[in-house]
C-alpha atoms as a PDB file:
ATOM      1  CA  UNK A   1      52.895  13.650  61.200  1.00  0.00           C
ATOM      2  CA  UNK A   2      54.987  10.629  62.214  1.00  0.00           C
ATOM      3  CA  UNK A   3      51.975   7.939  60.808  1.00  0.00           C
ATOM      4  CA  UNK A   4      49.655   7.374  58.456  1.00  0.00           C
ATOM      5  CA  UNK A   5      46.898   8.192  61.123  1.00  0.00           C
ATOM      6  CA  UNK A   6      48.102  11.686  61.841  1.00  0.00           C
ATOM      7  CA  UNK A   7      48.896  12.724  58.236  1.00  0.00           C
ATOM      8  CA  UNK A   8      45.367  12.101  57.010  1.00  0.00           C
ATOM      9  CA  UNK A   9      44.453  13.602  60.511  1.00  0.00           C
ATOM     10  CA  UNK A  10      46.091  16.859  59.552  1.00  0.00           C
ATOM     11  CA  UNK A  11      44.994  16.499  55.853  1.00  0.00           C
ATOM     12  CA  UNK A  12      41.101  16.216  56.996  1.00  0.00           C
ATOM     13  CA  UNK A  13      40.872  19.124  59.000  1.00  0.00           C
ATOM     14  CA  UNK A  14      42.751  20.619  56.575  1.00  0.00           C
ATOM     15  CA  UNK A  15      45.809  21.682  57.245  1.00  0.00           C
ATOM     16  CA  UNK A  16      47.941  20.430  54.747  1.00  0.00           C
ATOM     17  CA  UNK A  17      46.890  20.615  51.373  1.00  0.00           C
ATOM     18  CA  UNK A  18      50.029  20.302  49.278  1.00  0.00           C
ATOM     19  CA  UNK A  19      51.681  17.202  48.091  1.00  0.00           C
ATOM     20  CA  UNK A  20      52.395  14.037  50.226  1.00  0.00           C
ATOM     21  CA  UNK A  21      55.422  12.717  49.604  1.00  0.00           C
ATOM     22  CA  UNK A  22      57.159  14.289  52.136  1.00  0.00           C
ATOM     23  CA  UNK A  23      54.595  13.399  54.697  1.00  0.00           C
ATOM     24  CA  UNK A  24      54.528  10.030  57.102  1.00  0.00           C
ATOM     25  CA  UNK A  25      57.533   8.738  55.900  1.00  0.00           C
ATOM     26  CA  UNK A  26      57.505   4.983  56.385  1.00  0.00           C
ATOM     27  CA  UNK A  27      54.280   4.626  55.625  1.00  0.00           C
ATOM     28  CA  UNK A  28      52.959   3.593  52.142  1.00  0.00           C
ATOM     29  CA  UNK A  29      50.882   6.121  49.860  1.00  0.00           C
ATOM     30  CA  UNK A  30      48.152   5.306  47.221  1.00  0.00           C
ATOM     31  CA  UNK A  31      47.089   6.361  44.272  1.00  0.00           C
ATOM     32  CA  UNK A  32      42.878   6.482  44.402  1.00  0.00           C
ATOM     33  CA  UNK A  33      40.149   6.029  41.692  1.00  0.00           C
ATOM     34  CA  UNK A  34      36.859   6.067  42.417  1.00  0.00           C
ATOM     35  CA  UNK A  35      34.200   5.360  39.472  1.00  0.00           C
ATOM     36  CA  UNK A  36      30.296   3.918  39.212  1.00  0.00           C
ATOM     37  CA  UNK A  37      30.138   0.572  39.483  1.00  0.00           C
ATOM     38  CA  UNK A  38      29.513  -0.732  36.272  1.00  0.00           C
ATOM     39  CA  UNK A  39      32.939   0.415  35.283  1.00  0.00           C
ATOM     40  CA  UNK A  40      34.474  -1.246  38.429  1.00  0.00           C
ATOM     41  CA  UNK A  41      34.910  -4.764  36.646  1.00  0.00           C
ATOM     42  CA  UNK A  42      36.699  -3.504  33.878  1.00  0.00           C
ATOM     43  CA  UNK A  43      38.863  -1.491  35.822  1.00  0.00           C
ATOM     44  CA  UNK A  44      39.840  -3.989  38.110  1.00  0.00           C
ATOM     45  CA  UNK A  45      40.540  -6.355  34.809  1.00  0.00           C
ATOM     46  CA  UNK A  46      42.775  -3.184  33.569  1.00  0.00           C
ATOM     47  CA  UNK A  47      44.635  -3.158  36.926  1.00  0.00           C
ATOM     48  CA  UNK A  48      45.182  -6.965  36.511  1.00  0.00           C
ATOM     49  CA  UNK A  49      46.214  -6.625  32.989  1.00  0.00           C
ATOM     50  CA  UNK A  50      48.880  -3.721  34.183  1.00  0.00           C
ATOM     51  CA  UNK A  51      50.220  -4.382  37.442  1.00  0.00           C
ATOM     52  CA  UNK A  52      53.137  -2.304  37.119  1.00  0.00           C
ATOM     53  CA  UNK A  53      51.391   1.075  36.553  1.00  0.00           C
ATOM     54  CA  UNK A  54      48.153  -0.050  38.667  1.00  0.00           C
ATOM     55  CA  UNK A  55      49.031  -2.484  41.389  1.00  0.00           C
ATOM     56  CA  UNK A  56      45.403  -2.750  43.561  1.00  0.00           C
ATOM     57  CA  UNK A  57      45.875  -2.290  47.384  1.00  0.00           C
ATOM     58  CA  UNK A  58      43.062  -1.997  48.302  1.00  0.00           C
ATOM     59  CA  UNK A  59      38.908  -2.087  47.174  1.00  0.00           C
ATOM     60  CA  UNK A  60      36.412  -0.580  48.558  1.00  0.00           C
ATOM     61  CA  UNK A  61      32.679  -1.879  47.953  1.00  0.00           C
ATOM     62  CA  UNK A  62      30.157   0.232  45.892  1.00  0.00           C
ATOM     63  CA  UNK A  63      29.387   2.627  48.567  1.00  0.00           C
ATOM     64  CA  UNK A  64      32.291   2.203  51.157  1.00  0.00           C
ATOM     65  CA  UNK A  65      34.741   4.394  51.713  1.00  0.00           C
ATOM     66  CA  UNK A  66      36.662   3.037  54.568  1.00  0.00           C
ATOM     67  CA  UNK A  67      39.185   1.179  53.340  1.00  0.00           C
ATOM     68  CA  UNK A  68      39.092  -2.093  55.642  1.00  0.00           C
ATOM     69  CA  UNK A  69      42.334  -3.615  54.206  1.00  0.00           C
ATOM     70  CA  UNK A  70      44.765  -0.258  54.268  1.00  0.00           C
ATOM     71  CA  UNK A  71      43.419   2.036  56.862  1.00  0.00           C
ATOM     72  CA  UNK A  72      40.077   1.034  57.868  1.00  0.00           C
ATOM     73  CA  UNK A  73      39.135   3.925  60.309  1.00  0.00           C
ATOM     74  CA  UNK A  74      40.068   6.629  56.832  1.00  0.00           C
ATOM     75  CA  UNK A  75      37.262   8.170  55.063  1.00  0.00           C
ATOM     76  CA  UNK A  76      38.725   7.895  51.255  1.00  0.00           C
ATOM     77  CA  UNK A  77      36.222  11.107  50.681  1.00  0.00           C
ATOM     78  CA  UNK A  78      38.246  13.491  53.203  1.00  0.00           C
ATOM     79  CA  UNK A  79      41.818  12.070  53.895  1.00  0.00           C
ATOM     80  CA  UNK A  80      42.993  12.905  50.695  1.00  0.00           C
ATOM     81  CA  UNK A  81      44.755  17.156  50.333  1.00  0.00           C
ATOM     82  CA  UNK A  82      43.231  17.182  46.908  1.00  0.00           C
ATOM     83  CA  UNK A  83      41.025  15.468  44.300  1.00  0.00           C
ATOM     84  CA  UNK A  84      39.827  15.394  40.871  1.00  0.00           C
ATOM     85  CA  UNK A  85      37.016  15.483  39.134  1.00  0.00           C
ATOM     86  CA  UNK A  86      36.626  14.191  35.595  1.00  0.00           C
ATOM     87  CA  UNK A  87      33.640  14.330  33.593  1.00  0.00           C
ATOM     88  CA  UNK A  88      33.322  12.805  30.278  1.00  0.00           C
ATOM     89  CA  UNK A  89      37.601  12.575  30.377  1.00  0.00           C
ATOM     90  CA  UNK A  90      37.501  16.224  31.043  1.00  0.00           C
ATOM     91  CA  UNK A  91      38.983  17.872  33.843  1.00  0.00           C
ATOM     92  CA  UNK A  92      36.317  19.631  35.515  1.00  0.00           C
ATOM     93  CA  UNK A  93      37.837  20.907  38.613  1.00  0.00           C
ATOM     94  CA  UNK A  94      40.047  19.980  41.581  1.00  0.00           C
ATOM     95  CA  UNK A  95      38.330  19.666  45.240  1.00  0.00           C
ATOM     96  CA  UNK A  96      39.142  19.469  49.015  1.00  0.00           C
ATOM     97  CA  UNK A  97      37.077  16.903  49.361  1.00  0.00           C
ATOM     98  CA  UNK A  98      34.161  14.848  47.572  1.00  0.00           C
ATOM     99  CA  UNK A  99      31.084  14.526  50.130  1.00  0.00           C
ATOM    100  CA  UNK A 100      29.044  16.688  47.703  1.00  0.00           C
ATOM    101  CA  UNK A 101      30.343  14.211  44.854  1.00  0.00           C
ATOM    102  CA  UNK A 102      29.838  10.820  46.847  1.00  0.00           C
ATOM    103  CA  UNK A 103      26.728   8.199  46.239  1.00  0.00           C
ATOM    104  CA  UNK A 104      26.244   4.665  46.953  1.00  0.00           C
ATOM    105  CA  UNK A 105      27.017   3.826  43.227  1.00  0.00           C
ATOM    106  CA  UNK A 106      30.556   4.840  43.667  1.00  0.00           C
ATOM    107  CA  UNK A 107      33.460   1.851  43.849  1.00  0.00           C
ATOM    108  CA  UNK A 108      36.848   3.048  44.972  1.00  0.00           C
ATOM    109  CA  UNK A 109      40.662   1.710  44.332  1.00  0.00           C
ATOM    110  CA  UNK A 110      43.554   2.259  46.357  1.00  0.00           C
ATOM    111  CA  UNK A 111      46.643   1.757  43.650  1.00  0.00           C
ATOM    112  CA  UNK A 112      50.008   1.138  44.967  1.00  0.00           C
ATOM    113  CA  UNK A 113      52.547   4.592  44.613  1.00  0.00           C
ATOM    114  CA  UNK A 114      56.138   4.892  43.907  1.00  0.00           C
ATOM    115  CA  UNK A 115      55.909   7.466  47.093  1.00  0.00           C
ATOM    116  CA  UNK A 116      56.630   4.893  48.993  1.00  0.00           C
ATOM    117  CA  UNK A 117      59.730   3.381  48.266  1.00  0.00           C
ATOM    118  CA  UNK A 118      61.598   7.060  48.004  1.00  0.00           C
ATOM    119  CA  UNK A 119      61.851   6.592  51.830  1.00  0.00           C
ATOM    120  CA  UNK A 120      64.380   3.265  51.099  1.00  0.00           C
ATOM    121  CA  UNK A 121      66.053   5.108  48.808  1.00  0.00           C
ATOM    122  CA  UNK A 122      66.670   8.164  51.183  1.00  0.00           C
ATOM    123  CA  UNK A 123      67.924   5.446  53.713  1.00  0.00           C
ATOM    124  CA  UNK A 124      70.556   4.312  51.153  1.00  0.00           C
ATOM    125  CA  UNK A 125      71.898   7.600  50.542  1.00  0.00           C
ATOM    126  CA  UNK A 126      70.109   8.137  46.935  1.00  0.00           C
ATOM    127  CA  UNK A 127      69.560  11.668  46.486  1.00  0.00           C
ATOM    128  CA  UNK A 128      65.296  12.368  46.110  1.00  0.00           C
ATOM    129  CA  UNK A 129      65.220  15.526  43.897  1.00  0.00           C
ATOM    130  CA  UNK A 130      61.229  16.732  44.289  1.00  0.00           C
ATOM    131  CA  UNK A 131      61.654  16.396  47.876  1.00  0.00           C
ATOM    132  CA  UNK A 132      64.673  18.171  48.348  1.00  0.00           C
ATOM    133  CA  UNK A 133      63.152  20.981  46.369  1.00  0.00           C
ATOM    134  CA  UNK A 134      59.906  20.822  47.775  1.00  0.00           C
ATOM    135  CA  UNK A 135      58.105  20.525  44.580  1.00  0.00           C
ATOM    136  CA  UNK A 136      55.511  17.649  43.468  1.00  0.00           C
ATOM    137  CA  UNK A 137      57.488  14.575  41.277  1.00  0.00           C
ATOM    138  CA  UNK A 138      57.294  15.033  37.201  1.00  0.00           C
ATOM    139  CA  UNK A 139      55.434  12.163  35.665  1.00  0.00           C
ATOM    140  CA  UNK A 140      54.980  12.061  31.767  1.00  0.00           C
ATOM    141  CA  UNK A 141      52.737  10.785  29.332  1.00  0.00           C
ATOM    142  CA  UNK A 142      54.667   7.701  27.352  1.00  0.00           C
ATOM    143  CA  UNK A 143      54.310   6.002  23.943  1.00  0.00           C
ATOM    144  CA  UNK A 144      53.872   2.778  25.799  1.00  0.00           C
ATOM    145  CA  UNK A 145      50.331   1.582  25.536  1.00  0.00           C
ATOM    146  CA  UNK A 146      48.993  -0.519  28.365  1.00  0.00           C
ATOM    147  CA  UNK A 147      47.252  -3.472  27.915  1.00  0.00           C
ATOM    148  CA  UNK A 148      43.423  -2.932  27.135  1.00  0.00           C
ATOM    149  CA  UNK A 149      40.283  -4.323  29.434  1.00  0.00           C
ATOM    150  CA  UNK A 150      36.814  -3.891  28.553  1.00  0.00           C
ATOM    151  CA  UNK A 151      36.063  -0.316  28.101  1.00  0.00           C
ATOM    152  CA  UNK A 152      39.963   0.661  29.582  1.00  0.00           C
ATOM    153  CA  UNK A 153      43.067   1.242  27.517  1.00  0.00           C
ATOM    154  CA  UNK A 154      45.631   4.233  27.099  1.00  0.00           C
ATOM    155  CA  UNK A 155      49.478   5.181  27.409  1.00  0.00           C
ATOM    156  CA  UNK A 156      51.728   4.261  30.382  1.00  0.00           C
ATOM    157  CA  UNK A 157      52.324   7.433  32.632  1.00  0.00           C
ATOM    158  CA  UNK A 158      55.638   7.249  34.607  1.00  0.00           C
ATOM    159  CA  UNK A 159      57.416   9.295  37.192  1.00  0.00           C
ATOM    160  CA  UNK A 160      60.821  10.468  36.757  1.00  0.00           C
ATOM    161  CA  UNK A 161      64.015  10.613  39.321  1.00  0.00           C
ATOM    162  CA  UNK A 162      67.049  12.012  38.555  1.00  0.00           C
ATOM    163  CA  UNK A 163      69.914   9.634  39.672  1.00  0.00           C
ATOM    164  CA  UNK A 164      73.328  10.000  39.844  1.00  0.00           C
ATOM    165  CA  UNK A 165      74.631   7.734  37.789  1.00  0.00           C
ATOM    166  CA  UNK A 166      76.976   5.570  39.814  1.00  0.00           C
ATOM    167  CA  UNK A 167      73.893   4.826  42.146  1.00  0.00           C
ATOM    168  CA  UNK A 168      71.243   3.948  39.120  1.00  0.00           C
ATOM    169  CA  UNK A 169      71.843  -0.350  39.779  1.00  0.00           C
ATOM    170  CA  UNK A 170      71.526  -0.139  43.738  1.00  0.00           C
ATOM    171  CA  UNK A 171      68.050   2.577  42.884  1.00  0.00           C
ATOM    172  CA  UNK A 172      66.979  -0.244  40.860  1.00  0.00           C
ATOM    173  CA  UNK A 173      67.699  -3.057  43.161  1.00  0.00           C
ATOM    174  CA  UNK A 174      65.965  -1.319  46.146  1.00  0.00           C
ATOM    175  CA  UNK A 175      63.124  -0.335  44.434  1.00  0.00           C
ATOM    176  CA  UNK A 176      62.223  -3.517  42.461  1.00  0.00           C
ATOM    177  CA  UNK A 177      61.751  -5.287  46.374  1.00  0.00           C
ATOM    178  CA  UNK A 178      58.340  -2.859  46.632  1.00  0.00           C
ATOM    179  CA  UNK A 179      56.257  -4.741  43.226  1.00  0.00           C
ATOM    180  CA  UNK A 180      53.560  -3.283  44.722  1.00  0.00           C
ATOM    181  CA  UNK A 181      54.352   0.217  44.667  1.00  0.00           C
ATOM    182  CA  UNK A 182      55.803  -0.119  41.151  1.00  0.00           C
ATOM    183  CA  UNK A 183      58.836  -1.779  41.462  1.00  0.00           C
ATOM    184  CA  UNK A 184      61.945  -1.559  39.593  1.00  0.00           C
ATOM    185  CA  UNK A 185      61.840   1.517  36.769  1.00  0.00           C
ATOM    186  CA  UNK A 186      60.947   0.519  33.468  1.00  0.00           C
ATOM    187  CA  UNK A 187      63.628   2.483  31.953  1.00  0.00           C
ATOM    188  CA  UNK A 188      66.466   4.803  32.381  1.00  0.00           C
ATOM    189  CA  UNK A 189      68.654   7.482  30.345  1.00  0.00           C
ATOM    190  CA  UNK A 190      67.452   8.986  26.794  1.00  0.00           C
ATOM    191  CA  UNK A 191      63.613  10.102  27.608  1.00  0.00           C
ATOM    192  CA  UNK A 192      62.694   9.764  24.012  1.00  0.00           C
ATOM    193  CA  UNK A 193      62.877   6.206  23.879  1.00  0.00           C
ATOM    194  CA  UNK A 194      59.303   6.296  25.603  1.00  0.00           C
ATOM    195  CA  UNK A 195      57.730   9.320  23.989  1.00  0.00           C
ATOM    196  CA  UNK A 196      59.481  11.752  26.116  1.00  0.00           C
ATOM    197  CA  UNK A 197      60.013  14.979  23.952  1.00  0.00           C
ATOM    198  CA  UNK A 198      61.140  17.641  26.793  1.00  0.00           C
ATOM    199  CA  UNK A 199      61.840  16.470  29.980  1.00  0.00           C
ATOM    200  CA  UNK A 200      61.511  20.260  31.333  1.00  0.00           C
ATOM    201  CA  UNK A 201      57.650  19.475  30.344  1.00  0.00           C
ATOM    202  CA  UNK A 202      55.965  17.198  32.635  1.00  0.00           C
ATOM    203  CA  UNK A 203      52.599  16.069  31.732  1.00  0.00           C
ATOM    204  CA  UNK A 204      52.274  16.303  35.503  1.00  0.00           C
ATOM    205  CA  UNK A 205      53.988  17.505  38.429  1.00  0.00           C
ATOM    206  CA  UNK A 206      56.940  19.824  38.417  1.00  0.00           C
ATOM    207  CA  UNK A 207      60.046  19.759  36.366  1.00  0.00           C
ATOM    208  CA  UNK A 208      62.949  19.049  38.749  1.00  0.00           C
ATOM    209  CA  UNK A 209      66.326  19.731  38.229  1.00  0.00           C
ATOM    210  CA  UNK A 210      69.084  17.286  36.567  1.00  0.00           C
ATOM    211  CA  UNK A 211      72.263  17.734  37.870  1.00  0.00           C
ATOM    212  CA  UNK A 212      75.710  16.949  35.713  1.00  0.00           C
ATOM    213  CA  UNK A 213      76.453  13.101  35.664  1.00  0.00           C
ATOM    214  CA  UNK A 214      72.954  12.362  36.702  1.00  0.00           C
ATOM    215  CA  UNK A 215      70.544   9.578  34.778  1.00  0.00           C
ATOM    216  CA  UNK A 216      66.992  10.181  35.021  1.00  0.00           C
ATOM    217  CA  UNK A 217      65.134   6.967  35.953  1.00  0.00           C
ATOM    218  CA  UNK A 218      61.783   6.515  35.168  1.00  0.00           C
ATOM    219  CA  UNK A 219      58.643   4.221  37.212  1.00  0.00           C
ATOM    220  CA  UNK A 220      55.699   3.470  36.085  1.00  0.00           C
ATOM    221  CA  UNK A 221      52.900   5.537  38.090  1.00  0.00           C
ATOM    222  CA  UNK A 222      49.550   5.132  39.377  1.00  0.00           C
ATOM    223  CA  UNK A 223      48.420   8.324  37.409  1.00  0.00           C
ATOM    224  CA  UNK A 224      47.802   5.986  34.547  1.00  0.00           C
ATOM    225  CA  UNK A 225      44.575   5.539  34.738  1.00  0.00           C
ATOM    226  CA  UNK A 226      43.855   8.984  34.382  1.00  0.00           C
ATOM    227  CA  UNK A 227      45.242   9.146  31.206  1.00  0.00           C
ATOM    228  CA  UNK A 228      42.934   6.236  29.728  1.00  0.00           C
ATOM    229  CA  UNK A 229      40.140   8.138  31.537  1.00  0.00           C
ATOM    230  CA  UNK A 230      40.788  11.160  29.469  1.00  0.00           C
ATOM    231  CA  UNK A 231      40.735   8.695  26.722  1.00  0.00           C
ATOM    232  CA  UNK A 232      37.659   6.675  27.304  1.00  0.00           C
ATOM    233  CA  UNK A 233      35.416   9.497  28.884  1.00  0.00           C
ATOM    234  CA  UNK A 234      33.462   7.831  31.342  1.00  0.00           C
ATOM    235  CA  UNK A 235      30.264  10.549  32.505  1.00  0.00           C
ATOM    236  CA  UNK A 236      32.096  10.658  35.719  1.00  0.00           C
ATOM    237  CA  UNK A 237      35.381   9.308  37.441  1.00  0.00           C
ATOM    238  CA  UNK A 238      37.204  10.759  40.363  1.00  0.00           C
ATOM    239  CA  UNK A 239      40.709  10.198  41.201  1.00  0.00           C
ATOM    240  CA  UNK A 240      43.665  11.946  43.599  1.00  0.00           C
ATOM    241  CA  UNK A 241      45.361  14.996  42.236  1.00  0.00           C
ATOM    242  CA  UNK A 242      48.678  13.958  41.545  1.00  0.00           C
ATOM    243  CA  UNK A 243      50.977  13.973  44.144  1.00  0.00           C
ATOM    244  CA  UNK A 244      48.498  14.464  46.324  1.00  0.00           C
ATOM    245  CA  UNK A 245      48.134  11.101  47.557  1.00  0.00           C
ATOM    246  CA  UNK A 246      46.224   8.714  50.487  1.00  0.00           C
ATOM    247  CA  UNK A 247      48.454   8.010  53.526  1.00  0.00           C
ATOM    248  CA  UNK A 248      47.391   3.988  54.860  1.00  0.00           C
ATOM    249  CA  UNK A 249      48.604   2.666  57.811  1.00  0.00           C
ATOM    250  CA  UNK A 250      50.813   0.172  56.364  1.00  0.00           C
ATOM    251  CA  UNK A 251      54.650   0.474  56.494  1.00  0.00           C
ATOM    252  CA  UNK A 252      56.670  -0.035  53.482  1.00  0.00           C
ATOM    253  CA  UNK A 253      58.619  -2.694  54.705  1.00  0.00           C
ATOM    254  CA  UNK A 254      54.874  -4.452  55.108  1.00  0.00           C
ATOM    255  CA  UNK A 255      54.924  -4.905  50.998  1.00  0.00           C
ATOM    256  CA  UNK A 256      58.482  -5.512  50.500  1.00  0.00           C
ATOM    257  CA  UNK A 257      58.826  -8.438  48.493  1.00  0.00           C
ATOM    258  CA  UNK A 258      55.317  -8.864  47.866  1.00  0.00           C
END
């Protein structure tokens, strides 16, 4: 799977199924939401409002699902390994795919994801703990409330990597060239400065571990709008599972600096 094209090649016939971020690397990753369309305004406003947790790629018109500006030959209903569906902020069940789910109604958003700059970070010798242990990255739940938009509001989610701690400037000097993936972290060290009770908890993802003299750094992380959806309760939203993300055709270096 050495592109973008491939990986959601292999993801829509269905053999891979697990998270992404090992997948295509080099090529940038989003975060997707997917809601009717009179919540698509407000949405957007909330990304606008909160660019660090939901920087927009990409839009897709109410009833489009190829997304012309990020991979326009995808199909945002099939290239993804797994999705969610959430009705009235409930979880109601994770899916393959979402033909069955799909209507003309439907306007989708392709978020910027911190997946993408853990290639730069590889490069620069800056150990990536969820990939080396083959496990989906921890994201939490914070005490930092975004900023509200119409019907949108709710906590900050970020994603966590442990760092060791000699290498926690030059992780947040590489990382804060991708502003569209995130950027740099929005904090590092004690985890209950932000609401962070136990980080062997994640609110998402699995717990990795934190090796002696390591820091962990935290991102903020396009799996924040699925904590205001829980809070809002929209009749229906659908969204990527975390860390299960959509592969564009775009290579990181593309957003650099952006």
């Amino acid at each position: 799977m050495n592109s973008g094209k491939s990986a959601r090649h292999e993801i829509r016939i269905g053999n891979w199924r697990g998270p992404t971020p090992s997948l295509a690397l080099g090529y940038t990753q989003a975060n997707l939401v997917v809601l009717p369309r009179r919540y698509a305004f407000d949405f957007f406003l909330f990304c606008q409002r909160n660019p660090k947790s939901c920087p927009i790629l990409d839009v897709c018109e109410n009833g489009d699902y190829n997304p012309i500006l990020t991979a326009p030959t995808a199909d945002i209903r099939r290239d993804i390994p797994k999705y969610r569906i959430y009705r009235e902020g409930h979880l109601e069940k994770e899916v393959d795919d979402i033909l069955e789910y799909w209507s003309k109604d439907m306007v989708s958003f392709l978020l910027g994801c911190s997946f993408t700059f853990e290639n730069a970070l590889l490069k620069a010798g800056i150990p990536v703990r969820h990939i080396e242990e083959n496990k989906n990255v921890p994201m939490y739940i914070t005490n930092i409330e975004c900023i509200p938009a119409g019907i949108f509001n709710g906590p900050m989610v970020v994603s966590m990597r442990p760092i060791p701690r000699g290498l926690v400037n030059k992780a947040i000097e590489i990382t804060s060239k991708f502003p569209k993936v995130h950027g740099a972290p929005i904090h590092f060290s004690n985890p209950e400065d932000i609401g962070i009770s136990n980080i062997n908890e994640p609110d998402f993802g699995d717990a990795v571990t934190i090796k002696t003299g390591e820091v962990p750094v935290f991102w903020a992380c396009g799996v924040t709008p699925q904590a205001a959806i829980m809070r809002i309760k929209p009749e229906i939203v659908i969204t990527h599972a975390p860390g299960h993300m959509f592969i564009t055709d775009i290579k990181d270096e593309e957003l650099m600096g952006i």
